[in-house]
C-alpha atoms as a PDB file:
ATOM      1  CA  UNK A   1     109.554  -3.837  20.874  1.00  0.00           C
ATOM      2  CA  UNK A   2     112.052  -1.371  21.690  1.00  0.00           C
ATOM      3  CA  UNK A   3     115.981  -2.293  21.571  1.00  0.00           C
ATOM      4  CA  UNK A   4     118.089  -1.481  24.250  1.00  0.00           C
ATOM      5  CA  UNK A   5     121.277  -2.144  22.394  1.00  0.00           C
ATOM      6  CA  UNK A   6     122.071   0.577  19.784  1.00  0.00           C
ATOM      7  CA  UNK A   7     124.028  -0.608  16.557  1.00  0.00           C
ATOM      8  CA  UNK A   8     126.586   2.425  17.279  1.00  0.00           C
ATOM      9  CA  UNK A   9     128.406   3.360  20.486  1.00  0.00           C
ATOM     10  CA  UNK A  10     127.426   6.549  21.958  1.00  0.00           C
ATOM     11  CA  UNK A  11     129.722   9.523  22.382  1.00  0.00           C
ATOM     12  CA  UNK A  12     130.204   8.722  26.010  1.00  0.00           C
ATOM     13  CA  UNK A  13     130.219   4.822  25.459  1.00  0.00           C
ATOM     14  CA  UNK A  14     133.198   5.542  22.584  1.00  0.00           C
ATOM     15  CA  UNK A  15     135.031   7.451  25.088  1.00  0.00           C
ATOM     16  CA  UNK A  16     134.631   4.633  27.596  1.00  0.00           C
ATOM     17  CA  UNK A  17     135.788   2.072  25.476  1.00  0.00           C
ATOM     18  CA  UNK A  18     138.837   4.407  24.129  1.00  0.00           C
ATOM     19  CA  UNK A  19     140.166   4.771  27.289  1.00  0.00           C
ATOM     20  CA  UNK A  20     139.629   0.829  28.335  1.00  0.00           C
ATOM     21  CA  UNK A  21     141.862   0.253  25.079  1.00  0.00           C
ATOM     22  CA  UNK A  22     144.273   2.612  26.138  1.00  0.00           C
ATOM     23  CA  UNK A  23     144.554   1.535  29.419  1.00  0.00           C
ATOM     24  CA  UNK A  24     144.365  -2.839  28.465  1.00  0.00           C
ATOM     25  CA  UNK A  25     147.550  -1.461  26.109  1.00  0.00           C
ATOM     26  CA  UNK A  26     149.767   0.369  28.488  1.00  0.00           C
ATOM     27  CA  UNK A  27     149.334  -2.768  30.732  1.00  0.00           C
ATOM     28  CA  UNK A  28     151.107  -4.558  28.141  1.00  0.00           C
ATOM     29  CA  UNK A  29     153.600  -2.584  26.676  1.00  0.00           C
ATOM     30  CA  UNK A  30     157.521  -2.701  28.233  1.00  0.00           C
ATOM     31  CA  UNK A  31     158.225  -0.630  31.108  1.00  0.00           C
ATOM     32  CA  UNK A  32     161.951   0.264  30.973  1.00  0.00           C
ATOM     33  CA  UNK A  33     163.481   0.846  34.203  1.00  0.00           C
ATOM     34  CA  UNK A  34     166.537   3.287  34.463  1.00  0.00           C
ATOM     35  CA  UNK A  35     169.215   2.645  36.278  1.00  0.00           C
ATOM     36  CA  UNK A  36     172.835   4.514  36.970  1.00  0.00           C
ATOM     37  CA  UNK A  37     174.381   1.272  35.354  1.00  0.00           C
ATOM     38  CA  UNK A  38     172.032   1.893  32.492  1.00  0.00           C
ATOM     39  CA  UNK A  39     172.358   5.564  31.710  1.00  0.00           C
ATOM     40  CA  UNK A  40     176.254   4.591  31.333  1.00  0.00           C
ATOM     41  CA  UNK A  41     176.264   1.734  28.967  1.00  0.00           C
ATOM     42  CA  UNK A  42     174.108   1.350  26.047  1.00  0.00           C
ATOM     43  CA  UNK A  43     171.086  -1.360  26.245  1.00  0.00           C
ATOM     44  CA  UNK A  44     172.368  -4.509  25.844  1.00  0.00           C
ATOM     45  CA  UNK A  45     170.303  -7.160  23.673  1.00  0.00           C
ATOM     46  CA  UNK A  46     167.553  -9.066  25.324  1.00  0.00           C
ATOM     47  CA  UNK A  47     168.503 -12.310  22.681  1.00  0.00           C
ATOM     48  CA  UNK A  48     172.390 -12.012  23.284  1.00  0.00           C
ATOM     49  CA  UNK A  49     171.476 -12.693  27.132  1.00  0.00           C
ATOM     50  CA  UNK A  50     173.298 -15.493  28.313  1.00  0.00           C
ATOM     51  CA  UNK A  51     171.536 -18.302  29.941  1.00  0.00           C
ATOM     52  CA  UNK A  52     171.520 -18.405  34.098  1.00  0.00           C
ATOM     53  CA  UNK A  53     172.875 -21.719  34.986  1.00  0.00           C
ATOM     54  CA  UNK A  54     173.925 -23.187  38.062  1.00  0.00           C
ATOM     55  CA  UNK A  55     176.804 -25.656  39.251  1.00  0.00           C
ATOM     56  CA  UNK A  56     176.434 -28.873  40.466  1.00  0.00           C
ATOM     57  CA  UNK A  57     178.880 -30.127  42.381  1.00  0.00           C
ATOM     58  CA  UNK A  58     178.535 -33.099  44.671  1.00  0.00           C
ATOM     59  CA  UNK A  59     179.363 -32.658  47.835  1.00  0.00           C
ATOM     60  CA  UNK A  60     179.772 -35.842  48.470  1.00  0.00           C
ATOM     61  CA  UNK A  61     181.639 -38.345  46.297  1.00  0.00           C
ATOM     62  CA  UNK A  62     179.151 -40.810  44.831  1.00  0.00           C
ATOM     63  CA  UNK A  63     180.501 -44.452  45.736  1.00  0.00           C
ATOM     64  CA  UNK A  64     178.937 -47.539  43.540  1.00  0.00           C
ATOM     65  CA  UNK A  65     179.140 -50.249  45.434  1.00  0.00           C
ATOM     66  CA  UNK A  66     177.227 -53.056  45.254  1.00  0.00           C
ATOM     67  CA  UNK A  67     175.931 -54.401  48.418  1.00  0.00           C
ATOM     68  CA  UNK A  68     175.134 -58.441  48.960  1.00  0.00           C
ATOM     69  CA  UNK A  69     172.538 -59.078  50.620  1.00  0.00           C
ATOM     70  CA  UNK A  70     172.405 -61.864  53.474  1.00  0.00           C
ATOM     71  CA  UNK A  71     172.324 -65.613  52.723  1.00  0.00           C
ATOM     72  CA  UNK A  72     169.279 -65.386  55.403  1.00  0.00           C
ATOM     73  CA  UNK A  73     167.269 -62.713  53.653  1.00  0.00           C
ATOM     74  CA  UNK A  74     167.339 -64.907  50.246  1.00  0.00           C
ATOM     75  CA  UNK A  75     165.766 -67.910  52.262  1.00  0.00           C
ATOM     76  CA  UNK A  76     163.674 -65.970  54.154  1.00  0.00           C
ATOM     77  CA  UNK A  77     159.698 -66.357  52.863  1.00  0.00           C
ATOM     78  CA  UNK A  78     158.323 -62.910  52.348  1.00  0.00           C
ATOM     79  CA  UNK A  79     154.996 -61.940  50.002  1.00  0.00           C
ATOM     80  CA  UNK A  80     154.388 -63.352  47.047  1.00  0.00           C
ATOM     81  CA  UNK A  81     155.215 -60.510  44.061  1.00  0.00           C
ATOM     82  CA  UNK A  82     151.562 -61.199  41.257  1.00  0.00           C
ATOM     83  CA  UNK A  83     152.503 -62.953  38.593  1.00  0.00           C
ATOM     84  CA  UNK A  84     151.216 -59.577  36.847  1.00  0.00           C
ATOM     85  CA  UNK A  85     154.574 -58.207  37.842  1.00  0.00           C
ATOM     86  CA  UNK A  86     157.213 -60.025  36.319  1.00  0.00           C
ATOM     87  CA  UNK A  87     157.429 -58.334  33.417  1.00  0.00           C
ATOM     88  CA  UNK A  88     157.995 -55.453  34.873  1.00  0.00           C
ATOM     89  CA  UNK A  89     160.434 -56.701  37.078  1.00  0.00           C
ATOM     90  CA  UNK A  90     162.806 -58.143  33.901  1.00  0.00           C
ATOM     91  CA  UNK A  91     162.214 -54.529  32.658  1.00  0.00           C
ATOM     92  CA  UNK A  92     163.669 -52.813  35.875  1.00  0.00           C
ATOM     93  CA  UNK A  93     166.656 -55.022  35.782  1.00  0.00           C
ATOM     94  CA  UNK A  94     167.285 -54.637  31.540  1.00  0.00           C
ATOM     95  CA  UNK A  95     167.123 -51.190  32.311  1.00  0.00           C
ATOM     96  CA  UNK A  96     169.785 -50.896  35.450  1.00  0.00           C
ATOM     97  CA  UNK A  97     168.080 -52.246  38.342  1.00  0.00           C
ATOM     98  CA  UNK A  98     170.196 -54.437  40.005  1.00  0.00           C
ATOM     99  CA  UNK A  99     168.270 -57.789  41.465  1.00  0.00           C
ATOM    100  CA  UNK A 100     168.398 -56.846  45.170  1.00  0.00           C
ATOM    101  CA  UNK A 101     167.007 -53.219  44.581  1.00  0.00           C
ATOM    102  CA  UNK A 102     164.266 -54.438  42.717  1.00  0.00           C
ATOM    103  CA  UNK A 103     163.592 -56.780  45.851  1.00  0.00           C
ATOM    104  CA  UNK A 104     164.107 -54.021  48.373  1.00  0.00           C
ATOM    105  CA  UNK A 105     161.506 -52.100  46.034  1.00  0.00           C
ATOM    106  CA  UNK A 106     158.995 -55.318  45.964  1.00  0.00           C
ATOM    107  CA  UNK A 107     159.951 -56.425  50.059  1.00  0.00           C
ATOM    108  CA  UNK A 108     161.140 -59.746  49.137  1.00  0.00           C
ATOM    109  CA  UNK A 109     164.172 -61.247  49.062  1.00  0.00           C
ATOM    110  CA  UNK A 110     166.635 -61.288  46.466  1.00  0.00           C
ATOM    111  CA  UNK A 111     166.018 -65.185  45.644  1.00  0.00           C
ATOM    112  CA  UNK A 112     162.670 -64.266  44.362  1.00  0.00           C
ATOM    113  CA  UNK A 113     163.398 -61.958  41.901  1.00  0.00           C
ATOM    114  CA  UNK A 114     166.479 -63.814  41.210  1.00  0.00           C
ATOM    115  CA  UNK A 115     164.092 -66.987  40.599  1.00  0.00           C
ATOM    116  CA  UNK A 116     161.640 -64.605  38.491  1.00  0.00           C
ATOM    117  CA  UNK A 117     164.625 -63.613  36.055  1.00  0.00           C
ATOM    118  CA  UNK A 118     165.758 -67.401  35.856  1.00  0.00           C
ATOM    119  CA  UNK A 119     162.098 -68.329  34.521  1.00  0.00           C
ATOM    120  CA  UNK A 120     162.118 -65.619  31.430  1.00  0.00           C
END
């Protein structure tokens, strides 16, 4: 049974695979542009680049207010937040929620989740 692959290249196939080398290489190697800026001032250091960051500046001033909600709202009946949930509600509010967020975030009203953080 004859074997069509051969243990060593061919001329032609070392040739072929020279040039692929060659060729996978150049594709990798730097290309260095020249520019009229460059040609008068020596290379500067790709690692003493300084870091492009941008400003933030509010446009707007940020106002933290804290906003009550209506004596109606608390009374109102809305859905029921699962029993599953109240953990994660105490956890919202350790962490910086304020009561009627985490009721906006949950549609209810604020006497539920109030009534939720009375239970713990």
């Amino acid at each position: 049974m004859p074997s069509r692959h051969h243990p060593y290249p061919r001329d032609d196939d070392r040739e072929r695979i020279t040039r692929a080398r060659q060729e996978a290489e150049a594709l990798f190697t730097p290309k260095r542009q020249i520019t009229e800026e460059a040609s008068d001032s020596p290379p500067a250091d790709q690692s003493a680049r300084k870091p492009r960051v941008l400003p933030t500046s509010p446009t707007v001033p940020i106002r933290h207010e804290e906003v009550e909600a209506p004596a109606s709202s608390q009374q109102q009946t809305g859905p029921e937040i699962p029993r599953s949930q109240f953990a994660r509600i105490r956890a919202l509010v350790k962490y910086g929620m304020r009561p009627p967020q985490v009721a906006e975030l949950y549609g209810v009203a604020a006497g539920a989740v109030q009534s939720i953080l009375r239970k713990a």
